[in-house]
C-alpha atoms as a PDB file:
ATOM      1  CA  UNK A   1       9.695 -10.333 -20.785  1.00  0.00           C
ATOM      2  CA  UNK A   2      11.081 -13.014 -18.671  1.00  0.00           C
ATOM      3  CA  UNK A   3      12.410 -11.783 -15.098  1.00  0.00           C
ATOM      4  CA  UNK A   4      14.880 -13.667 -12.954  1.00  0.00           C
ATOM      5  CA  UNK A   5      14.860 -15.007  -9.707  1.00  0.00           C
ATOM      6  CA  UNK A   6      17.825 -12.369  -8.773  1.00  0.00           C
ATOM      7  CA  UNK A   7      15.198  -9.706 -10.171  1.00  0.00           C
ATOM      8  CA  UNK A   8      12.189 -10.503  -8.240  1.00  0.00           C
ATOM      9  CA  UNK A   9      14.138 -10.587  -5.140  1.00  0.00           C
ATOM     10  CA  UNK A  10      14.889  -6.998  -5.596  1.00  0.00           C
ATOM     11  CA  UNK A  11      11.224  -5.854  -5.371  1.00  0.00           C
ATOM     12  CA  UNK A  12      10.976  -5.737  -1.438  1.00  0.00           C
ATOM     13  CA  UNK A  13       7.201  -6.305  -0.948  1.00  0.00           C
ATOM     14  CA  UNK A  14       6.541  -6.427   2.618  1.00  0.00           C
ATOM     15  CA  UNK A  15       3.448  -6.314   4.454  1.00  0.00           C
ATOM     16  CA  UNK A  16       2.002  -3.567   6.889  1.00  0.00           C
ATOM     17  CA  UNK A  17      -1.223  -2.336   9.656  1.00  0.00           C
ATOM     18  CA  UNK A  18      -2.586   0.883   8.239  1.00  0.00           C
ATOM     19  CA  UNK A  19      -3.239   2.877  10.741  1.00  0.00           C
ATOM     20  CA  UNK A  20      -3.923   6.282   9.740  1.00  0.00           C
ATOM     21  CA  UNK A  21      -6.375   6.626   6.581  1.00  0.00           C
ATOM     22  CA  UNK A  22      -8.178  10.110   5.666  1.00  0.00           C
ATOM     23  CA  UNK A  23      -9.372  11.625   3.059  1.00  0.00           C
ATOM     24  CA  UNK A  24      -6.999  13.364  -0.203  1.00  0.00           C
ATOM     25  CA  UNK A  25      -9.715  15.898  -1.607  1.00  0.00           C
ATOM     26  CA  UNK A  26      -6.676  17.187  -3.700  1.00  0.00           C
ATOM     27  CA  UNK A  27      -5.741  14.267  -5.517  1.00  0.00           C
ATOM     28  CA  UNK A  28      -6.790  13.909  -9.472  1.00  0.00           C
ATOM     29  CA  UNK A  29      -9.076  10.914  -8.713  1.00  0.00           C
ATOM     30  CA  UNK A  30     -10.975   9.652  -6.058  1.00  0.00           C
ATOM     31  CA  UNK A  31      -8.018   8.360  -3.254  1.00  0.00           C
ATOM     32  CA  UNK A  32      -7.324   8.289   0.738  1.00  0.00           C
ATOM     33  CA  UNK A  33      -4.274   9.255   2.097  1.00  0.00           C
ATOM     34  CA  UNK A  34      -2.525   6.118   4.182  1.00  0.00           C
ATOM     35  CA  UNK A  35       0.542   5.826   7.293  1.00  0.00           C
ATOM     36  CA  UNK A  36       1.324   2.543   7.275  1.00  0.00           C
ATOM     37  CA  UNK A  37       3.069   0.347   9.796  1.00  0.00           C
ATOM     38  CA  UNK A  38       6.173  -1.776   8.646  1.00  0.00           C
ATOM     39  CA  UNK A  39       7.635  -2.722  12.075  1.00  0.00           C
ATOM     40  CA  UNK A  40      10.639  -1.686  13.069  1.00  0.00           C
ATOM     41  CA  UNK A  41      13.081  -1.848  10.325  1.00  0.00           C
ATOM     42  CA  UNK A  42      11.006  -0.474   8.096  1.00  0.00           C
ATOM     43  CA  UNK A  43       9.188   1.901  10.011  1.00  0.00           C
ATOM     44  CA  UNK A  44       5.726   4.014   9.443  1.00  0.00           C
ATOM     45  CA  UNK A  45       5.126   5.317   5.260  1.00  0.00           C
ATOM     46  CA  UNK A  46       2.920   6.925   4.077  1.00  0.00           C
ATOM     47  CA  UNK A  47       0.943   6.773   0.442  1.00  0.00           C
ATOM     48  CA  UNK A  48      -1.941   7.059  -1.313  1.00  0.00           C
ATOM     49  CA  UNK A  49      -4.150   4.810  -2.853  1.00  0.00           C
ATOM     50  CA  UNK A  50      -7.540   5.310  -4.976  1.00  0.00           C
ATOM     51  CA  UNK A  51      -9.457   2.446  -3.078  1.00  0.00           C
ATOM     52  CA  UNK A  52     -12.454   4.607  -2.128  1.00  0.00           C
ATOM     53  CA  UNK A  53     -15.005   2.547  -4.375  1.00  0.00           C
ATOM     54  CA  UNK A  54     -14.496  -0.474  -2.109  1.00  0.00           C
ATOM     55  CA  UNK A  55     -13.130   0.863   1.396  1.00  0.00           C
ATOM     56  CA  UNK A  56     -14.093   3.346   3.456  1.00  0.00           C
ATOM     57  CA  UNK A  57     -11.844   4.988   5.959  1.00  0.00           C
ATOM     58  CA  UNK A  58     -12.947   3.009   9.084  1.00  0.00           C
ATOM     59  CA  UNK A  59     -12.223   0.106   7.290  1.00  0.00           C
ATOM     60  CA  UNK A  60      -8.697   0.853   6.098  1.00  0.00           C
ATOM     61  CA  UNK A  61      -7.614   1.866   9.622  1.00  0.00           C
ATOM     62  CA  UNK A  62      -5.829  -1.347  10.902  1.00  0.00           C
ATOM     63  CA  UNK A  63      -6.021  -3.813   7.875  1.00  0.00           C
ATOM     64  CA  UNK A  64      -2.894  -4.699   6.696  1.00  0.00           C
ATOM     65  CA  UNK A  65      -2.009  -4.483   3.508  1.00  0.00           C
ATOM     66  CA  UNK A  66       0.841  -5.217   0.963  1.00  0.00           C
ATOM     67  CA  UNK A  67       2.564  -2.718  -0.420  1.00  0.00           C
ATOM     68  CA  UNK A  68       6.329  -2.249  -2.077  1.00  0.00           C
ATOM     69  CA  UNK A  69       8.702  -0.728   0.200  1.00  0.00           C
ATOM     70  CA  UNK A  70      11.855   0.260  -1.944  1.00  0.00           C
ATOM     71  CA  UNK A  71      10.185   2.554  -4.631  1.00  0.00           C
ATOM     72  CA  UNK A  72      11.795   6.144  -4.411  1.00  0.00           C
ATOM     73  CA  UNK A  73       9.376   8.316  -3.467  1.00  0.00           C
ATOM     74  CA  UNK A  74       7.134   9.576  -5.895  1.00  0.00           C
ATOM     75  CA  UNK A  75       5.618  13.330  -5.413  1.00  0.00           C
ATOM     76  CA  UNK A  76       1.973  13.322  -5.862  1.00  0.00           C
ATOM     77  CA  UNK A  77       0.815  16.553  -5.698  1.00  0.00           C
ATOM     78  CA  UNK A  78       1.645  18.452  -2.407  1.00  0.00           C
ATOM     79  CA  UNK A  79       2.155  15.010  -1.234  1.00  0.00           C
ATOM     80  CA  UNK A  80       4.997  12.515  -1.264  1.00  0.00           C
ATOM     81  CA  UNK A  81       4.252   8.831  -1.515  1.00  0.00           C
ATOM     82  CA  UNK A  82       6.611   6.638   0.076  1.00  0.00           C
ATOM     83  CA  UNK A  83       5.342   3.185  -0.660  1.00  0.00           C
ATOM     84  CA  UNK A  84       2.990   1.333  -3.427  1.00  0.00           C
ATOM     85  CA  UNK A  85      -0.353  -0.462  -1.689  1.00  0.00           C
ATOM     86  CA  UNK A  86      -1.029  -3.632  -3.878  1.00  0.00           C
ATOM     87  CA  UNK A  87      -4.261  -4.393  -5.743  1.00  0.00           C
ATOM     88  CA  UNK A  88      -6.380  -5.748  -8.337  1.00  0.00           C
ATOM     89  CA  UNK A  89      -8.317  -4.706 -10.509  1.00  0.00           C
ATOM     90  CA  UNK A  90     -12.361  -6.004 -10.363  1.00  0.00           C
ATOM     91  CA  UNK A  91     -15.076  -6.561 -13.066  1.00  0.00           C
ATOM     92  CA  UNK A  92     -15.424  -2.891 -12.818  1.00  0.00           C
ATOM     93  CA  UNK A  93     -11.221  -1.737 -12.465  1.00  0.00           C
ATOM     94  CA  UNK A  94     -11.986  -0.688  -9.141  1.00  0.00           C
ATOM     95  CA  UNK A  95      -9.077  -1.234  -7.044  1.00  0.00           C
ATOM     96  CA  UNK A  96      -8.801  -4.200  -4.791  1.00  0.00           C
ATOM     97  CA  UNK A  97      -6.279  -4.023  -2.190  1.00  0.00           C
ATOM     98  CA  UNK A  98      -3.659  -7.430  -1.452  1.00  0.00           C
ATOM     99  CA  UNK A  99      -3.896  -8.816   1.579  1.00  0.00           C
ATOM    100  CA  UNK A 100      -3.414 -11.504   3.820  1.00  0.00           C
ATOM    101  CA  UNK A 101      -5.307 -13.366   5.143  1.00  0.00           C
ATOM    102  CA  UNK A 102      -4.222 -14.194   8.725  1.00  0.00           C
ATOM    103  CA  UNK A 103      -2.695 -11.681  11.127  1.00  0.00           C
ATOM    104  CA  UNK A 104       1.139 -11.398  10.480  1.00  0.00           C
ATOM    105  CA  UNK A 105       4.183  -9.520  12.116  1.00  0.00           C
ATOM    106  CA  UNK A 106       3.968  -6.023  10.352  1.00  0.00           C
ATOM    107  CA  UNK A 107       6.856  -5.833   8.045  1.00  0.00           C
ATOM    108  CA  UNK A 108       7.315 -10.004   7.082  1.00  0.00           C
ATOM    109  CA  UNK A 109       8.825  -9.782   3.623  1.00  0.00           C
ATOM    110  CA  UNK A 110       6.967 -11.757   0.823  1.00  0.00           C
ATOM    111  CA  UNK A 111       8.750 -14.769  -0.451  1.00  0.00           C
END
């Protein structure tokens, strides 16, 4: 499937400082609960993310991360996801979160 310009520029991937990570005993598999910061337009989401093989909670809280912004809301369990955190797979298809890899205004828009 070939996507267009006018298509990717739909998918509003911005980036964000998480700053609130704990645990999500409740979820199906292993995952942390996230608030994320997307500045002011955006504002403070929240989501979850199975990242717990490579991250622990200290380390989440203020990274930033990548994430898509304007998913609906998905309902995961007792809890509603706002946003999608970005990753890759490794060796193993444990989750490896996007990043970047200077410090950048919380919410700058991937282009």
């Amino acid at each position: 499937m070939t996507l267009s310009f006018e298509d990717f520029l739909k998918v509003d991937i911005r980036v964000g400082t998480v700053i609130e990570a704990e645990p999500f005993p409740e979820a199906r598999s292993p995952a942390y609960r996230l608030r994320v910061d997307f500045g002011p337009e955006i504002g403070v989401r929240k989501t979850s993310a199975q990242v717990t093989m490579h991250y622990t909670l200290d380390e989440l809280t203020g990274r930033q991360v990548v994430a898509v912004v304007n998913f609906p809301p998905k309902q995961i369990g007792k809890f509603m996801s706002e946003v999608l955190v970005l990753g890759i797979p490794d060796a193993d298809g444990e989750v490896v979160l996007l990043g970047v890899d200077q410090d950048v205004p919380n919410g700058g828009r991937m282009y």
